[in-house]
Protein backbone atom coordinates (compact mmCIF):
# COMPACT_ATOMS: atom_id res chain seq x y z
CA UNK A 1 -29.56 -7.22 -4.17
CA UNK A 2 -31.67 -7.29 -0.98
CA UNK A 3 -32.20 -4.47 0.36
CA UNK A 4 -32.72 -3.19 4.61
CA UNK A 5 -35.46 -0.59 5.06
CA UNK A 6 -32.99 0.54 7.85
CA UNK A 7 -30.60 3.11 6.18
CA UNK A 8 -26.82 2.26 5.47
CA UNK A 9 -24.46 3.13 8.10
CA UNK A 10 -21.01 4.21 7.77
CA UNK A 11 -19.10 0.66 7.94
CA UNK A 12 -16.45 0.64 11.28
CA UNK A 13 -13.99 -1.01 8.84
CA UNK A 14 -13.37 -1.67 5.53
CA UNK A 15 -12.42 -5.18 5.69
CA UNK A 16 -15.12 -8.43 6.81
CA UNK A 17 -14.51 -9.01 10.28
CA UNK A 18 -15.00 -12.48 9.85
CA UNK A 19 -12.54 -12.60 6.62
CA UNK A 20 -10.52 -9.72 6.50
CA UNK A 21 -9.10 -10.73 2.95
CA UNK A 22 -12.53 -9.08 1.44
CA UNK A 23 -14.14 -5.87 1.78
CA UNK A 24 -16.97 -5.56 4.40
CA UNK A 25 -20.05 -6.37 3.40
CA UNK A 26 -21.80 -3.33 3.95
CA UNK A 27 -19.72 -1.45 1.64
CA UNK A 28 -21.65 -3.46 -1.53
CA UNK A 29 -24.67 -2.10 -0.25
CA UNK A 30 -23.67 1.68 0.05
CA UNK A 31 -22.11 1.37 -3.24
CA UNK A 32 -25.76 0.35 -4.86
CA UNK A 33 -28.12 2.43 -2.29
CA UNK A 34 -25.25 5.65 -1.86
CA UNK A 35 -22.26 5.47 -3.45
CA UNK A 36 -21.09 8.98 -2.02
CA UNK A 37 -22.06 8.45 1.08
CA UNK A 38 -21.69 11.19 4.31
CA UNK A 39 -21.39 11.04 7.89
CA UNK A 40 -21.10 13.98 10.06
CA UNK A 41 -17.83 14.75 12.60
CA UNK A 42 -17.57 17.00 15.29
CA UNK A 43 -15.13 19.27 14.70
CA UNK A 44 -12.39 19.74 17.53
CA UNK A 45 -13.17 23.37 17.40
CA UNK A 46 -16.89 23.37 17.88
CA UNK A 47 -19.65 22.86 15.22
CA UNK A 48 -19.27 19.87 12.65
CA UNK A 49 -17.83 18.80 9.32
CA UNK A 50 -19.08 16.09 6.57
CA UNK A 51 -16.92 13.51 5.79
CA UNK A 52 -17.76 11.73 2.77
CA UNK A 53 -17.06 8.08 1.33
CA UNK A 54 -16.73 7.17 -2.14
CA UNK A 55 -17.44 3.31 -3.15
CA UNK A 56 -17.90 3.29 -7.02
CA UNK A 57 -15.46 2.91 -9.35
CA UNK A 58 -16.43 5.81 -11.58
CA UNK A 59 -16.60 8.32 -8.86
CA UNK A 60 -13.58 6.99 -6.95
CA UNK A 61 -11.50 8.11 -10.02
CA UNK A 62 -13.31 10.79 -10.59
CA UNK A 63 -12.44 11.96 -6.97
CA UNK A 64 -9.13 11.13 -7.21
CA UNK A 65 -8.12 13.11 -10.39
CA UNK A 66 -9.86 15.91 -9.26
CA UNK A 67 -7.52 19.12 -8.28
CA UNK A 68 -9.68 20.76 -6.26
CA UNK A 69 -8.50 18.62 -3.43
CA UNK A 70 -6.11 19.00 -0.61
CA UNK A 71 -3.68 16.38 0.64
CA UNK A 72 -1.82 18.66 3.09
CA UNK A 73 -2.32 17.53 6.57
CA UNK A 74 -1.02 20.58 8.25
CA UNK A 75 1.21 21.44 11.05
CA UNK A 76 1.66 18.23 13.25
CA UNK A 77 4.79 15.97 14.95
CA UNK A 78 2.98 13.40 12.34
CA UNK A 79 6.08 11.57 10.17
CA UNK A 80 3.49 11.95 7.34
CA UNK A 81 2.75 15.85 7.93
CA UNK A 82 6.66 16.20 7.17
CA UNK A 83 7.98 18.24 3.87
CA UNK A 84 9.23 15.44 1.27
CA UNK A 85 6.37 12.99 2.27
CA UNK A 86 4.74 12.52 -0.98
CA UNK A 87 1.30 11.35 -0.37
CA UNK A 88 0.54 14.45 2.23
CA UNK A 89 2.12 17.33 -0.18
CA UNK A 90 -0.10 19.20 -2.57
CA UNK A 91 1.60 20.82 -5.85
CA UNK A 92 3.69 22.78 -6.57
CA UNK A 93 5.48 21.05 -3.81
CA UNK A 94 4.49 17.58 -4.78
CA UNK A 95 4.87 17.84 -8.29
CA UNK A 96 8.52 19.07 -7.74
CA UNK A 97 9.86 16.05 -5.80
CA UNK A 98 8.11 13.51 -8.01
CA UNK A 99 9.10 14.65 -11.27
CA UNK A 100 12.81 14.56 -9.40
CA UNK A 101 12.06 10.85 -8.35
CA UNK A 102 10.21 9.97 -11.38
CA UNK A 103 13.13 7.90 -13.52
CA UNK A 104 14.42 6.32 -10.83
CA UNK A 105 11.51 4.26 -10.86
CA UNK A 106 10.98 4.15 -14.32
CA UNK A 107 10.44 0.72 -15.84
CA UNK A 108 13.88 0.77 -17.98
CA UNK A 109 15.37 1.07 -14.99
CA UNK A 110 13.27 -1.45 -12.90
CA UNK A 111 13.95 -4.09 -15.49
CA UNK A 112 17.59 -3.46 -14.71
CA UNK A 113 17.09 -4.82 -11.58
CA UNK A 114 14.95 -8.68 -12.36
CA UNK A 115 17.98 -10.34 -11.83
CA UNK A 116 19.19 -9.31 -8.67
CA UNK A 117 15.86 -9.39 -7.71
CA UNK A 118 15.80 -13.16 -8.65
CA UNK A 119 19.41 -13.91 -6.61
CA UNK A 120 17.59 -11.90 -3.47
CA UNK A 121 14.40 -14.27 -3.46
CA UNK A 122 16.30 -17.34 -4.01
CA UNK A 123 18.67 -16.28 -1.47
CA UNK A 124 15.66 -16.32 1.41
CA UNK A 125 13.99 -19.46 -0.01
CA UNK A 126 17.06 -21.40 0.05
CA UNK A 127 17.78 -20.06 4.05
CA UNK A 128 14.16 -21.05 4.59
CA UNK A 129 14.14 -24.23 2.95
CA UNK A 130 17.64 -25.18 4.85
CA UNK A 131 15.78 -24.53 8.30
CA UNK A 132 12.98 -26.40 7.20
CA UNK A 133 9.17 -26.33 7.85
CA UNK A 134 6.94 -24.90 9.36
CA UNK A 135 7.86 -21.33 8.84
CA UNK A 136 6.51 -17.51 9.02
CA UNK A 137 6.45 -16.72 5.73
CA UNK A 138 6.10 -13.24 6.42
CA UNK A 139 9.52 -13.64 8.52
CA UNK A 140 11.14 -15.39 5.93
CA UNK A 141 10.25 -14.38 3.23
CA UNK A 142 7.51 -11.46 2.34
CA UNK A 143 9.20 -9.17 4.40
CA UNK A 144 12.76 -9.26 4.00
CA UNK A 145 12.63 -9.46 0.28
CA UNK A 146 11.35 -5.69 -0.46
CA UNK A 147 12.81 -4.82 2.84
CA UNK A 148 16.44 -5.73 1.01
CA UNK A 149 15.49 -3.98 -2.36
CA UNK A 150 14.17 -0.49 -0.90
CA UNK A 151 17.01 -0.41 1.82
CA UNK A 152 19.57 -0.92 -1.36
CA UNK A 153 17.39 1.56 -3.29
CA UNK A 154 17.68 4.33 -0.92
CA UNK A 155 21.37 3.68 0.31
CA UNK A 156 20.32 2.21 4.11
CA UNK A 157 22.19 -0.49 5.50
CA UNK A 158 20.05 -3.66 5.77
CA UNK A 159 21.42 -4.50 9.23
CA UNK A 160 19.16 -1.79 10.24
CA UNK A 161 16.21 -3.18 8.67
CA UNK A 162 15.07 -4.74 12.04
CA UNK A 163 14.69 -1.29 13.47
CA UNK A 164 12.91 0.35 10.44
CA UNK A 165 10.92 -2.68 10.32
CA UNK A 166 9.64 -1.63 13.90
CA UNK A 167 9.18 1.84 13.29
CA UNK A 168 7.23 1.13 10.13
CA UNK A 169 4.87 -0.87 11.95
CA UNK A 170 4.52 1.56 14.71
CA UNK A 171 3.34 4.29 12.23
CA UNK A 172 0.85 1.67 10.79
CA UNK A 173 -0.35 0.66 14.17
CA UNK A 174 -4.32 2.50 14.90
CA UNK A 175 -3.43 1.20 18.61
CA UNK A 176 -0.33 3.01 19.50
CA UNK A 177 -0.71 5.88 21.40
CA UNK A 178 -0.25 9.96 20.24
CA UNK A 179 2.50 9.73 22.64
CA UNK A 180 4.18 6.69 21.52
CA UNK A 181 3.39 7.70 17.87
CA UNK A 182 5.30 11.09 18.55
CA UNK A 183 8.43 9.03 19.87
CA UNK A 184 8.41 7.11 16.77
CA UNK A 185 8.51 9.71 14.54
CA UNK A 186 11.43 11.77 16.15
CA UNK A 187 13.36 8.05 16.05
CA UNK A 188 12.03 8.27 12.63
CA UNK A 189 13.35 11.68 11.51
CA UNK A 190 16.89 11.18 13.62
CA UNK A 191 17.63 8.02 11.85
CA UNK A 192 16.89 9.16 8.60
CA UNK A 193 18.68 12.94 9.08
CA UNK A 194 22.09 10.86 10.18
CA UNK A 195 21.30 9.08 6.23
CA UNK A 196 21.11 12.28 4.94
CA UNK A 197 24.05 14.01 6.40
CA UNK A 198 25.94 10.93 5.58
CA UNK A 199 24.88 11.01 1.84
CA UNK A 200 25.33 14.65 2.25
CA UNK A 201 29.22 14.22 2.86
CA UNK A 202 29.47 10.71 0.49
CA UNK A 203 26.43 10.55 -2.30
CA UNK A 204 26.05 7.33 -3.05
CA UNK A 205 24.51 5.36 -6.69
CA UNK A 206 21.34 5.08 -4.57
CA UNK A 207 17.94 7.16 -4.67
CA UNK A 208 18.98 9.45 -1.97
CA UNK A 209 22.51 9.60 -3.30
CA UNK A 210 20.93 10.49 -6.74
CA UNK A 211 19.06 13.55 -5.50
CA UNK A 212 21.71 15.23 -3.48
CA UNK A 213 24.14 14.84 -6.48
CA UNK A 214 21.34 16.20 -9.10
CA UNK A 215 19.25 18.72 -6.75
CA UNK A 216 21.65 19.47 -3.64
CA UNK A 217 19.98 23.18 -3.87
CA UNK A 218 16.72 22.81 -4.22
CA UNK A 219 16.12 19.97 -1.48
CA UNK A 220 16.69 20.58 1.99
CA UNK A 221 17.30 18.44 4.17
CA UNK A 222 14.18 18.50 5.93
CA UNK A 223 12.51 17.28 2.31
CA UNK A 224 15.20 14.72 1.96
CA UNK A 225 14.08 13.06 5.25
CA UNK A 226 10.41 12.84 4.56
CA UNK A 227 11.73 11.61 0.93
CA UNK A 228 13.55 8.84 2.82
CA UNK A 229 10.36 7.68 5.24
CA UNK A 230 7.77 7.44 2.78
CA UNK A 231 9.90 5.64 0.15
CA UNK A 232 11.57 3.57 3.15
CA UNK A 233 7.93 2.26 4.87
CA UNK A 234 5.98 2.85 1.14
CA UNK A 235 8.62 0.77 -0.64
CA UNK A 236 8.17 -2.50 1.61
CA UNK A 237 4.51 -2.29 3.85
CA UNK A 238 2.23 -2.48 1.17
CA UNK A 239 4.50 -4.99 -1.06
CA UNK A 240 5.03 -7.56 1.86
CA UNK A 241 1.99 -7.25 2.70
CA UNK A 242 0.37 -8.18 -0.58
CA UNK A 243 2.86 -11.28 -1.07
CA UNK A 244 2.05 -12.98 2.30
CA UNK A 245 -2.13 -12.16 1.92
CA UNK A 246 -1.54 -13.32 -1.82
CA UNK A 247 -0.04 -16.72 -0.73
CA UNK A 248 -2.85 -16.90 1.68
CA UNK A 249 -5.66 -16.60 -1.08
CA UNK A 250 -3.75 -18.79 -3.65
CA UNK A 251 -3.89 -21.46 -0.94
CA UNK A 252 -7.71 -21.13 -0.96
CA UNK A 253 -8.06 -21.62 -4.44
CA UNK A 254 -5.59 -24.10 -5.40
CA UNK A 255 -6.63 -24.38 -9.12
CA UNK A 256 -5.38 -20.36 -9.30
CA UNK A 257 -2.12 -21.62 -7.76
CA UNK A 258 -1.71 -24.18 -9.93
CA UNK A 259 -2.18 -21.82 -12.84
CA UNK A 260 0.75 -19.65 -11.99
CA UNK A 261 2.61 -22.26 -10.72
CA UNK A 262 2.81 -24.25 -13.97
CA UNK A 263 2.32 -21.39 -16.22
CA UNK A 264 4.24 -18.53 -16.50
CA UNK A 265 3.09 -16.95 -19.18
CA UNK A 266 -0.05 -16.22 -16.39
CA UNK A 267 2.36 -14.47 -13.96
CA UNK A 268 1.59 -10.42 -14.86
CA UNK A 269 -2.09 -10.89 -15.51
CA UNK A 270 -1.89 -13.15 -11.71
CA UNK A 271 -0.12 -10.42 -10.26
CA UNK A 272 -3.12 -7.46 -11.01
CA UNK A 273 -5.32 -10.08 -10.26
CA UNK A 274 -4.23 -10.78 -6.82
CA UNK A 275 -3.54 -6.83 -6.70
CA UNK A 276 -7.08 -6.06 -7.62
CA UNK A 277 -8.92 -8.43 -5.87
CA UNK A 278 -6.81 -7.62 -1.96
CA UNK A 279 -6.45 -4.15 -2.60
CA UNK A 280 -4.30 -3.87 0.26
CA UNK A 281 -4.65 0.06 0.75
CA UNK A 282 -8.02 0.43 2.22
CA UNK A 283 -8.71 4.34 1.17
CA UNK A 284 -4.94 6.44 1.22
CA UNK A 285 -5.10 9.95 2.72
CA UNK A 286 -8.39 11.28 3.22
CA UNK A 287 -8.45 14.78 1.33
CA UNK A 288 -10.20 18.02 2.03
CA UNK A 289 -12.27 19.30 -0.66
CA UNK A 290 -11.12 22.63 -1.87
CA UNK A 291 -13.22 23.64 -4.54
CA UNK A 292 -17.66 22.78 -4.52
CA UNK A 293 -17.65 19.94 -7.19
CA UNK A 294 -20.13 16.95 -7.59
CA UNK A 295 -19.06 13.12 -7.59
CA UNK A 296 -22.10 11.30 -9.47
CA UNK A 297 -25.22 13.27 -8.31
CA UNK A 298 -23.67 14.08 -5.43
CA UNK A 299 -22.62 17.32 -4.32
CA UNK A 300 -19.51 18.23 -2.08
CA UNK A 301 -18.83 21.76 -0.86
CA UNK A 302 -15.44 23.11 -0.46
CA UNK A 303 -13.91 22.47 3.34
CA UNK A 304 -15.74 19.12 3.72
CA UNK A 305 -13.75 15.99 3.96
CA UNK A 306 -13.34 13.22 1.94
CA UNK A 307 -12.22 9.27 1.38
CA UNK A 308 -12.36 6.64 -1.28
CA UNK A 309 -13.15 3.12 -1.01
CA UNK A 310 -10.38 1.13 -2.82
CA UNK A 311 -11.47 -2.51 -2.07
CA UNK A 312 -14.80 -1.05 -3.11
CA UNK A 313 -13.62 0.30 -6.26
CA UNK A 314 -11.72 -2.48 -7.22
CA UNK A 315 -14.98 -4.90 -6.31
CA UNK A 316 -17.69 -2.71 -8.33
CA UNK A 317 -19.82 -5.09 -10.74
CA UNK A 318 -19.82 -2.04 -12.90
CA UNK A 319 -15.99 -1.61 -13.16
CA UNK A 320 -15.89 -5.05 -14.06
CA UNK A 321 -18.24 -8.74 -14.73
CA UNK A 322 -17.98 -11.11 -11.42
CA UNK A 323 -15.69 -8.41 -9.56
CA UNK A 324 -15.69 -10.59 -6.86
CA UNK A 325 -14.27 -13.94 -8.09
CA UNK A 326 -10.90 -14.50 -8.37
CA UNK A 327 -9.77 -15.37 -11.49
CA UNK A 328 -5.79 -15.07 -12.52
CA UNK A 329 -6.66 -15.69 -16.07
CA UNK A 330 -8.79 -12.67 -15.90
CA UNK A 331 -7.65 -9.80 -18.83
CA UNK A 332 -6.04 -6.98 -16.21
CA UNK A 333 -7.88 -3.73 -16.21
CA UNK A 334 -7.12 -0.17 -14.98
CA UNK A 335 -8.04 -0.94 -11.04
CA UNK A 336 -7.05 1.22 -8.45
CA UNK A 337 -5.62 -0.56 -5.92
CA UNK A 338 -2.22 1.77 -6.96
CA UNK A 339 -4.89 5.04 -6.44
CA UNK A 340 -5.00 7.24 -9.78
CA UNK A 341 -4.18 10.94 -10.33
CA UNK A 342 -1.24 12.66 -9.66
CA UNK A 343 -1.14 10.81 -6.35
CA UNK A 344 -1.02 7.51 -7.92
CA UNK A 345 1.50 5.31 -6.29
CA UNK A 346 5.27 6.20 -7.44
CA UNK A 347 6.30 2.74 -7.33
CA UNK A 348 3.86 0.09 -8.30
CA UNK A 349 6.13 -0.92 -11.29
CA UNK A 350 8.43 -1.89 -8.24
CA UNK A 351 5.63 -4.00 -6.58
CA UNK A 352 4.74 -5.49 -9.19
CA UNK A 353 8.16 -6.45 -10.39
CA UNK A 354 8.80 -8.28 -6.59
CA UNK A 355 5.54 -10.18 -7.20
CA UNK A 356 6.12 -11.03 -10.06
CA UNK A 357 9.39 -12.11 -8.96
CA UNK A 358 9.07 -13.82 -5.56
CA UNK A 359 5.23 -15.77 -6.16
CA UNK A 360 6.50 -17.79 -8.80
CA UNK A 361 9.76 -18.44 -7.01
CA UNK A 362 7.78 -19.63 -3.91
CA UNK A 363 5.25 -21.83 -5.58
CA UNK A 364 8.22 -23.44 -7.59
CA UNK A 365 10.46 -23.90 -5.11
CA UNK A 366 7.37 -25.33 -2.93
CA UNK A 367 4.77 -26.83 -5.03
CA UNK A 368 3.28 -28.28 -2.04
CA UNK A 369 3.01 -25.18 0.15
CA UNK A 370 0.28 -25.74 2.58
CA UNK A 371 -0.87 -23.31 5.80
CA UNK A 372 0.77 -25.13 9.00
CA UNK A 373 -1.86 -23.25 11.14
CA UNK A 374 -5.69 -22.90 11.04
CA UNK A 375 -7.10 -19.59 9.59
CA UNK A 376 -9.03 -19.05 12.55
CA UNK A 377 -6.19 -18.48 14.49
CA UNK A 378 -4.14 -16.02 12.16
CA UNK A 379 -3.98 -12.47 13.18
CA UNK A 380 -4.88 -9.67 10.52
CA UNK A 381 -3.83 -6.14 10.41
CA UNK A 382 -7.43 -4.11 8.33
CA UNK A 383 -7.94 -1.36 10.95
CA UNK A 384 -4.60 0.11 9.96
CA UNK A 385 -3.77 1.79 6.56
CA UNK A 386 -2.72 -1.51 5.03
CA UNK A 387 -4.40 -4.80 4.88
CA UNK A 388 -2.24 -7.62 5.87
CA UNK A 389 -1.56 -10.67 8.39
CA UNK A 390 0.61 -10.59 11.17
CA UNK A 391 2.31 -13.58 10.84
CA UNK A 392 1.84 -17.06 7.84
CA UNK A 393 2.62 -19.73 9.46
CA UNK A 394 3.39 -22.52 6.42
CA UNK A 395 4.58 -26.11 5.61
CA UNK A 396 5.90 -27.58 2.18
């Protein structure tokens, strides 16, 4: 690798600018010249604080397993600063309501639900098929299918999807405004306390049904709402996300979407492939080192902050040979596009049943799906939390 005698700066994104699909370049070359790499922050109260990133594989799980870390973001109107929000609670807390939510996403219980998975994705390919091409795919299809699943999951109607749908994107959205983001989390909490209160009075065979019937006294209601929004915008956001990106890199390499097309014995080693190689998370929450500890040769002191790399990870030519070619054929390995630790993501055997699920479906029922726009002109989302495109404009 070819190296600048100018030293590496901290990258403004973690996605190419000019193909947002892939991790920015400059991340390959911190990950070979510093792989724990630190930047200095003022701090809002005077002095500064180091914020760290982490680009190797090795270190990011390292990092990530590590439990002298901090998750808790504090006191803030912040949906995600909320009691019950899983990825921003520290134990004991967190390892309460996860162990409570654990078997509802375990995979006997997953399996249970291929079929009506199946009837939901044919169900939107058939309505887009009957209105005929072109058509956003993310509309159509990539959106509305976990959408349907989570809202049944968790006991909301899906005629308010539209309006979760918005909210979600709001809290994803780096350009909204404190203000505006403050708004949308009191919509957020109101809708999801008049859930709870009805599941309260009537408990359901859903998720939040499940725990107020199981742990009425030792959730409040406060817990079951933050429950609610991070399975509710966790259960579709990322999911979508990686079907309409993954339809948009299997129509780059049409050999690949040939393979799982015409193969279905390739579909689960396609679908950690494609989850791998997009890691659509670009880092998770950044955490606050608790505890002095050292990542490689690196050390961090407790109080500074710090953030992992997962498209860097996932990319590392030590974690794996020719990380970046795509290759559905490829043997899966442990990548950590779903995070690792105790934080790693409560429902990726959800995710990866829907892609497993709706890719196939849409490359059947359109074996000559085609873009019906240029890529030039398609909109990505890679300064927020989650990789993804705006809209996929296609043809069949």
């Amino acid at each position: 690798m070819t190296t600048s005698s100018e030293p590496p700066a901290w990258p403004r994104s973690q996605r190419d600018p000019d193909d947002p699909i892939n991790p920015a370049p400059e991340l390959a070359r911190i990950r070979a010249e510093q792989p724990v790499f630190a930047m200095h922050h003022p701090h809002s109260t005077g002095g500064s604080f180091t914020m760290w990133l982490i680009t190797k594989y090795a270190h990011v799980r390292q990092f990530l397993s590590s439990r002298d870390t901090s998750n808790s973001l504090g006191h803030s109107e912040s949906v995600a600063a909320q009691p019950g929000f899983l990825v921003s609670l520290d134990p004991p807390d967190h390892t309460r309501i996860r162990r409570m939510l654990t078997k509802e996403f375990s995979m006997r219980r997953l399996s249970a639900l291929r079929p009506h998975i199946e009837e939901i994705a044919t169900r939107f390919l058939d309505e887009m098929e009957a209105a005929g091409p072109p058509a956003d795919l993310m509309r159509a299809f990539a959106l509305p299918l976990p959408s349907l699943v989570i809202c049944e999951l968790l006991g909301v109607p899906f005629e308010d999807q539209a309006d979760f749908q918005r909210r979600s994107d709001t809290m994803l959205d780096v350009s909204v405004t404190l203000e505006q983001q403050a708004q949308n989390s009191r919509e957020m909490n109101a809708y999801m306390q008049s859930l709870v209160q009805r599941h309260r009075q009537q408990p359901g065979d859903d998720i939040l049904g499940m725990l107020i019937r199981d742990h009425a006294a030792d959730l409040s209601d406060e817990e079951l709402i933050g429950i609610g929004n991070i399975l509710l915008v966790a259960g579709h956001e990322t999911t979508a996300n990686t079907i309409g990106l993954g339809t948009l890199l299997l129509l780059r390499h049409p050999d690949q979407l040939a393979l799982i097309r015409d193969h279905p014995e390739l579909t689960n080693s396609a679908v950690e492939e494609i989850l791998r190689y997009l890691s659509i998370v670009h880092s998770g929450t950044p955490r606050i080192v608790t505890g002095d500890m050292t990542i490689g040769d690196q050390l961090l002191r407790a109080g500074d902050v710090a953030m992992v790399s997962l498209p860097s990870a996932n990319r590392d030519p030590d974690f794996m040979a020719d990380a970046d070619t795509f290759d559905v054929t490829r043997q899966p390995q442990a990548h950590v596009t779903f995070g690792h630790g105790i934080h790693q993501c409560l429902g990726q055997q959800l995710a990866r049943l829907e892609m497993s699920v709706a890719l196939p479906a849409l490359l059947q029922r359109f074996p000559k799906l085609s873009l019906a726009a240029s890529e030039a002109d398609l909109q990505f989302r890679g300064d927020g939390p989650v990789n993804g495109v705006r809209e996929l404009p296609v043809r069949w």
